[in-house]
Each structure stands twice: as structure tokens, then as C-alpha cells.
C-alpha atoms as a PDB file:
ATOM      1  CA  UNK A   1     166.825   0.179  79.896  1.00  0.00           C
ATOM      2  CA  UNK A   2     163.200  -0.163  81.098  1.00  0.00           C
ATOM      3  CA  UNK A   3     164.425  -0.169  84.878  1.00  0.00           C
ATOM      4  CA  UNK A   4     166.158   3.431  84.156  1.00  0.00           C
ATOM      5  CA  UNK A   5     162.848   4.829  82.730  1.00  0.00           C
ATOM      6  CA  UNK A   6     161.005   3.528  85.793  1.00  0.00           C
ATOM      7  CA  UNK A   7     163.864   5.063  87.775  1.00  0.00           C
ATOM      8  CA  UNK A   8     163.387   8.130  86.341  1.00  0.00           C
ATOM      9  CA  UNK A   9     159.790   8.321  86.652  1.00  0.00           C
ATOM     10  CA  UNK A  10     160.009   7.417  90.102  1.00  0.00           C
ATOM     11  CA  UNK A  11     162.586   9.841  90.897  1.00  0.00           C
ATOM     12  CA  UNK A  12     159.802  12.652  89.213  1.00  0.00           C
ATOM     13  CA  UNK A  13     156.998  11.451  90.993  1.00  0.00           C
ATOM     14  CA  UNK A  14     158.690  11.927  94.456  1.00  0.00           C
ATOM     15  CA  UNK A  15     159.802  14.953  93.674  1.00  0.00           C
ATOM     16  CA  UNK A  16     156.295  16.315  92.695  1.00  0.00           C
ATOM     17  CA  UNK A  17     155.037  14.968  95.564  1.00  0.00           C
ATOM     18  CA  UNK A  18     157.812  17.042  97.975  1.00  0.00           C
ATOM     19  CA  UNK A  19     156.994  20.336  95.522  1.00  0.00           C
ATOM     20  CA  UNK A  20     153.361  19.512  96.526  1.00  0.00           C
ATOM     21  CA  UNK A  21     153.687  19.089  99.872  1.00  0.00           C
ATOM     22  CA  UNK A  22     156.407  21.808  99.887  1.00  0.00           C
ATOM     23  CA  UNK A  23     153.141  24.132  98.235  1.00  0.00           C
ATOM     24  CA  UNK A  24     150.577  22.361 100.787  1.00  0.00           C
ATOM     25  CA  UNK A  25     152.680  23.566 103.409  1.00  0.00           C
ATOM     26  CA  UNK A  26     152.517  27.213 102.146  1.00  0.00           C
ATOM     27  CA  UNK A  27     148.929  27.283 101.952  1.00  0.00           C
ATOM     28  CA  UNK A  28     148.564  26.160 105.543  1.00  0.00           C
ATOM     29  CA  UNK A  29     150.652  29.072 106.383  1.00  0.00           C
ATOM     30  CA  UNK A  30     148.404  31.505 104.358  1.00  0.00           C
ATOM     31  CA  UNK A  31     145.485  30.464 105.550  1.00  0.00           C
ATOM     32  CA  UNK A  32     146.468  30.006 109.159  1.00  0.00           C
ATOM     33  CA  UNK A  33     147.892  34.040 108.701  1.00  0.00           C
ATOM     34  CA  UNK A  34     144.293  34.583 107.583  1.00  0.00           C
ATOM     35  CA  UNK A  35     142.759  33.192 110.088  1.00  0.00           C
ATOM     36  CA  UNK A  36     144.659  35.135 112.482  1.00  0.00           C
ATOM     37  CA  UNK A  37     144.220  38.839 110.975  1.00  0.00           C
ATOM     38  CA  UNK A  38     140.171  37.586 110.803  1.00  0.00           C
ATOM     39  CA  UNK A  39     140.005  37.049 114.420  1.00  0.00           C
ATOM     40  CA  UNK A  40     141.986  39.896 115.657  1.00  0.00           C
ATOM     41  CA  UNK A  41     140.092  42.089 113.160  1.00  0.00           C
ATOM     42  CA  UNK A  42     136.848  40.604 114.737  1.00  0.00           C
ATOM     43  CA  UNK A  43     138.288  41.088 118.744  1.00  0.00           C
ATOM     44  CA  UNK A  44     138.826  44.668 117.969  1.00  0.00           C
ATOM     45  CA  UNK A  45     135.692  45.511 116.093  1.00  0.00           C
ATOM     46  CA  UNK A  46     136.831  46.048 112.551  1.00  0.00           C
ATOM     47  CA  UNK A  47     134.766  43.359 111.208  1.00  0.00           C
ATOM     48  CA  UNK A  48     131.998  40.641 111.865  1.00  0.00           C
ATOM     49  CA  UNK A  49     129.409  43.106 112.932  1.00  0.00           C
ATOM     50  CA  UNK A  50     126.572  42.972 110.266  1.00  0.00           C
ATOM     51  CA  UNK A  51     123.353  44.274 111.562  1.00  0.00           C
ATOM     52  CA  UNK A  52     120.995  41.177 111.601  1.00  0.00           C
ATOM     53  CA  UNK A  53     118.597  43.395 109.966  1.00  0.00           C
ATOM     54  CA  UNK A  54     120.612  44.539 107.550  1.00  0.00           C
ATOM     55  CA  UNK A  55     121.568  41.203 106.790  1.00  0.00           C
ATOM     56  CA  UNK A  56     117.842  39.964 106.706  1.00  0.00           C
ATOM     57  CA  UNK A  57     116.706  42.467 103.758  1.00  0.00           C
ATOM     58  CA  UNK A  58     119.901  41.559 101.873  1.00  0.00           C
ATOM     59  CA  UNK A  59     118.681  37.830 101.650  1.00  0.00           C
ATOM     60  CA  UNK A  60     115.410  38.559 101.317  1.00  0.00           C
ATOM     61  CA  UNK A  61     116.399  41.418  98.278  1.00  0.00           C
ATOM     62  CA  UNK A  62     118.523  38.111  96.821  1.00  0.00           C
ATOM     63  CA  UNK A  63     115.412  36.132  96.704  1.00  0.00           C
ATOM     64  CA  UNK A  64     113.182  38.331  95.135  1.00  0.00           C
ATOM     65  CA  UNK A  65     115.666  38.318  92.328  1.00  0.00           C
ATOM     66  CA  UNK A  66     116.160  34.434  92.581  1.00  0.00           C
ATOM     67  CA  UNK A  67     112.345  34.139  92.412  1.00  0.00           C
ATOM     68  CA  UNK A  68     111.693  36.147  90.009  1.00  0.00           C
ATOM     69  CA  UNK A  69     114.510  34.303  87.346  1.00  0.00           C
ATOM     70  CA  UNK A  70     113.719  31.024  88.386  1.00  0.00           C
ATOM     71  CA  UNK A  71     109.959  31.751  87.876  1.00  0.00           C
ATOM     72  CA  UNK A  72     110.261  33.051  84.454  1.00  0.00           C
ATOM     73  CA  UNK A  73     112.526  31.204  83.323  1.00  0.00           C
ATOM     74  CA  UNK A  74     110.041  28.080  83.614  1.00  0.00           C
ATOM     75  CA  UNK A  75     108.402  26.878  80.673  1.00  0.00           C
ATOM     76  CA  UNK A  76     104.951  26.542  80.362  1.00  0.00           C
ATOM     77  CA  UNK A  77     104.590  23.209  80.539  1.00  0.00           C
ATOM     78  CA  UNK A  78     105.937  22.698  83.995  1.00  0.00           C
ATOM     79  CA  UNK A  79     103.705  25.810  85.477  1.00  0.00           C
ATOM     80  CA  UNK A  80     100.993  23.090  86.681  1.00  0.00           C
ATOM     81  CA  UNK A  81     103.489  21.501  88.409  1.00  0.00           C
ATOM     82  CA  UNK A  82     105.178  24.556  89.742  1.00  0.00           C
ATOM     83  CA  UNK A  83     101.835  26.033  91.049  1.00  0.00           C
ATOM     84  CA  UNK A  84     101.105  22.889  92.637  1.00  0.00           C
ATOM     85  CA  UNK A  85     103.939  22.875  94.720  1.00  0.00           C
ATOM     86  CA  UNK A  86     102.855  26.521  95.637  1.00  0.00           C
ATOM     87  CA  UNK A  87      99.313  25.164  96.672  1.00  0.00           C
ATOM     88  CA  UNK A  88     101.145  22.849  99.292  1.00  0.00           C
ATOM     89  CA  UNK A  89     103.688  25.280 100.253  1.00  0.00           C
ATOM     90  CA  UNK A  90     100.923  28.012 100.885  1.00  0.00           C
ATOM     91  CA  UNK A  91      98.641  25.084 102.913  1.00  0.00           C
ATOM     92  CA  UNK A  92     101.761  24.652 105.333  1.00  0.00           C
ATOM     93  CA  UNK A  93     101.662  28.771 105.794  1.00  0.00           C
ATOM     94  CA  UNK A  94      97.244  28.160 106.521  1.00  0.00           C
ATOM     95  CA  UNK A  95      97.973  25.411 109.346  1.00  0.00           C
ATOM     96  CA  UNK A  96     101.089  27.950 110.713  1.00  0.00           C
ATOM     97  CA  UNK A  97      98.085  31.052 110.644  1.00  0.00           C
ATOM     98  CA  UNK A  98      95.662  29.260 112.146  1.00  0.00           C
ATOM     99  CA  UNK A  99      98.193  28.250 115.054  1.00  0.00           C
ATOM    100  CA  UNK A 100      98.900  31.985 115.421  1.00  0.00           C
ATOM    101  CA  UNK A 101      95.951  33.191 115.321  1.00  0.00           C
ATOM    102  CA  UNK A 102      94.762  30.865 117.602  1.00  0.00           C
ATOM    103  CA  UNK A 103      97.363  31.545 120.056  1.00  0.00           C
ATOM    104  CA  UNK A 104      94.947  32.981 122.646  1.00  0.00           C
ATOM    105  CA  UNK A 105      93.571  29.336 123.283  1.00  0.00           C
ATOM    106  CA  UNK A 106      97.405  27.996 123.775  1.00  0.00           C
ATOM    107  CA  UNK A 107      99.123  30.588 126.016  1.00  0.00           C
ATOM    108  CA  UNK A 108      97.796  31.334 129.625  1.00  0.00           C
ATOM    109  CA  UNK A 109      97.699  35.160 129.150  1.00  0.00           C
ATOM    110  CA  UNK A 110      95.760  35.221 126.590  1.00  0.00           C
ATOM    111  CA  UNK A 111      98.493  35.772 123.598  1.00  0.00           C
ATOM    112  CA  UNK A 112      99.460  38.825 121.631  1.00  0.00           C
ATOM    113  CA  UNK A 113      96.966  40.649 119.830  1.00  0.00           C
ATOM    114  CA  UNK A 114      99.898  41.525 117.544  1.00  0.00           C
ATOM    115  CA  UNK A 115     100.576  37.941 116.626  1.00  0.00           C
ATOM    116  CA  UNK A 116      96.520  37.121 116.254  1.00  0.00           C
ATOM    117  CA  UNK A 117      96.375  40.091 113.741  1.00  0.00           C
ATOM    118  CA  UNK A 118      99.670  39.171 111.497  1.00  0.00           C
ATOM    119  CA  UNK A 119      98.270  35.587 112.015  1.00  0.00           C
ATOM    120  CA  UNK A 120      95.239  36.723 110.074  1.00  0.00           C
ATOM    121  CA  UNK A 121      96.769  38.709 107.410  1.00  0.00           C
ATOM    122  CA  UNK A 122      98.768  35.548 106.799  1.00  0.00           C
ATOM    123  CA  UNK A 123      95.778  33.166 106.481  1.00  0.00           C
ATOM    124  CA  UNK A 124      93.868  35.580 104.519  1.00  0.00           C
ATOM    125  CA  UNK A 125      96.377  36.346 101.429  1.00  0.00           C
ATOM    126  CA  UNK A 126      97.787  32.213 101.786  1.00  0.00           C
ATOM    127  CA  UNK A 127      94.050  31.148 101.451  1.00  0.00           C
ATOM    128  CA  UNK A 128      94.009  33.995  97.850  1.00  0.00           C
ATOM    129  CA  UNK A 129      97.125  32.249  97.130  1.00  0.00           C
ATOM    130  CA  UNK A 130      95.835  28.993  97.195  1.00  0.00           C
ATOM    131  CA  UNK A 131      92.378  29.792  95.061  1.00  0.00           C
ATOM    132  CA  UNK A 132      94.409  31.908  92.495  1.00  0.00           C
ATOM    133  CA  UNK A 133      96.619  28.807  92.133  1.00  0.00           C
ATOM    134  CA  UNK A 134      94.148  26.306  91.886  1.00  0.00           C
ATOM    135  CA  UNK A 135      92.433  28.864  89.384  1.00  0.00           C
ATOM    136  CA  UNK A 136      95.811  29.030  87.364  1.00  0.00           C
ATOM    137  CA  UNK A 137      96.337  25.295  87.595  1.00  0.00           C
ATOM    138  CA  UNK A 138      92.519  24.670  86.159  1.00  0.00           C
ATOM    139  CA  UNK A 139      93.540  26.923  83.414  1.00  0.00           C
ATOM    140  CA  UNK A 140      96.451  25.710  82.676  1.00  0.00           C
ATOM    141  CA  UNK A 141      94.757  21.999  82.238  1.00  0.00           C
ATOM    142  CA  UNK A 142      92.202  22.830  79.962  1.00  0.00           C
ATOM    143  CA  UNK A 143      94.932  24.543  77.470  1.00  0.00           C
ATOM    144  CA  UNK A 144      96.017  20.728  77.298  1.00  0.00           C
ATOM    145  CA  UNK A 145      92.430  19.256  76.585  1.00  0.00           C
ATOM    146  CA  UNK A 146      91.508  18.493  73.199  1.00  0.00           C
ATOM    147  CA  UNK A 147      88.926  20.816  71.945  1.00  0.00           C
ATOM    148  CA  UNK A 148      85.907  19.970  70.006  1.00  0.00           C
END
């Protein structure tokens, strides 16, 4: 009696196994069909062509949003930390400034003017970033200190 119960259950498990490969099968198909209609949409110009630009302000629209929810959604005790992390990331934007605006000294025509003035912008509002933060993080220390 226990041999025709393992019988059975063998007989089920093969036969899920042929419905799932049966179903695997299908899917290949459907994607492969996909596949297909994606590339000949893309070889007669139907799809595919997203203006780099375009696609640039879309990721940097999504960021702004991610920042912003991410940022508020910290709580206050993990701002020193958070603001920390900004001081190093804006330090690796200084040493990235000063390489730009520096570029005269590295390229043999004397660099672009273009890339020296950006370069400055940049080092100017990273270096406000970085004294605003470490203003922030100093106040957000001595709300931890005991008073008195």
C-alpha cells in the first residue's frame, strides 16, 4: 500500500515537471517573439532612440525626488552622520575642481577657459558646502552635550 502512494506521487511529480517544462517552453517562445518585434522595431526606427539629453534630465529629475525623500525622511539622529558623508563626498568634488581648473598647467594648449571657469564655480559652492556642513555637523553635536 505504501509503494502505490509513492507510485502515485511519483507519477504527479513527473507530470508537473513535463507541465513545467511544457510552460518553460512557452515562455521561451514569448520572449524569443519579443525579442524579435524589439529588434525589428529598433532596425526600422520605431523605437530605441531616446535623446541622451532627454534621457539625462529624466535621471537627474528622478534624483532630485530620490534626494529629497531619502533626505527627509532621515531622523535626526543620523544627520551628523549623513552630513559627514557629504563633507567627504563634496572634498572628492574640491580635488576634481582643482584638477579642472588647473587644466592649463596639464594640457599643451593651454586648456579651455570654459572648463577653468565651471572648474571654479565647482570649487567655490563644494568649498560652501563643506563649511555649511561642518557648521551643521558642530550644531548638531552640541544639541547632544549636556548643558549646565
Amino acid at each position: 500500500m505504501a509503494t502505490e502512494t509513492t507510485q502515485q506521487l511519483l507519477e504527479k511529480a513527473q507530470s508537473a515537471a513535463e507541465a513545467t517544462r511544457h510552460l518553460a517552453d512557452t515562455a521561451q517562445t514569448y520572449a524569443d517573439q519579443l525579442a524579435q518585434a524589439a529588434a525589428a522595431a529598433t532596425a526600422h526606427g520605431l523605437g530605441g532612440g531616446i535623446d541622451p539629453v532627454v534621457f539625462r534630465l529624466a535621471i537627474f529629475a528622478l534624483a532630485v525626488f530620490v534626494g529629497y525623500y531619502v533626505v527627509w525622511s532621515v531622523t535626526p539622529a543620523l544627520h551628523t552622520p549623513l552630513m559627514s558623508v557629504t563633507n567627504a563626498i563634496s572634498s572628492v568634488i574640491v580635488v576634481g575642481a582643482l584638477l579642472s581648473v588647473g587644466v592649463d598647467t596639464a594640457a599643451a594648449d593651454g586648456g579651455s577657459s570654459w572648463a577653468r571657469w565651471f572648474g571654479f564655480v565647482a570649487l567655490t559652492l563644494a568649498c560652501v558646502n563643506i563649511f555649511g556642513g561642518f557648521l551643521v555637523t558642530e550644531r548638531m553635536l552640541s544639541m547632544y552635550k549636556k548643558k549646565g
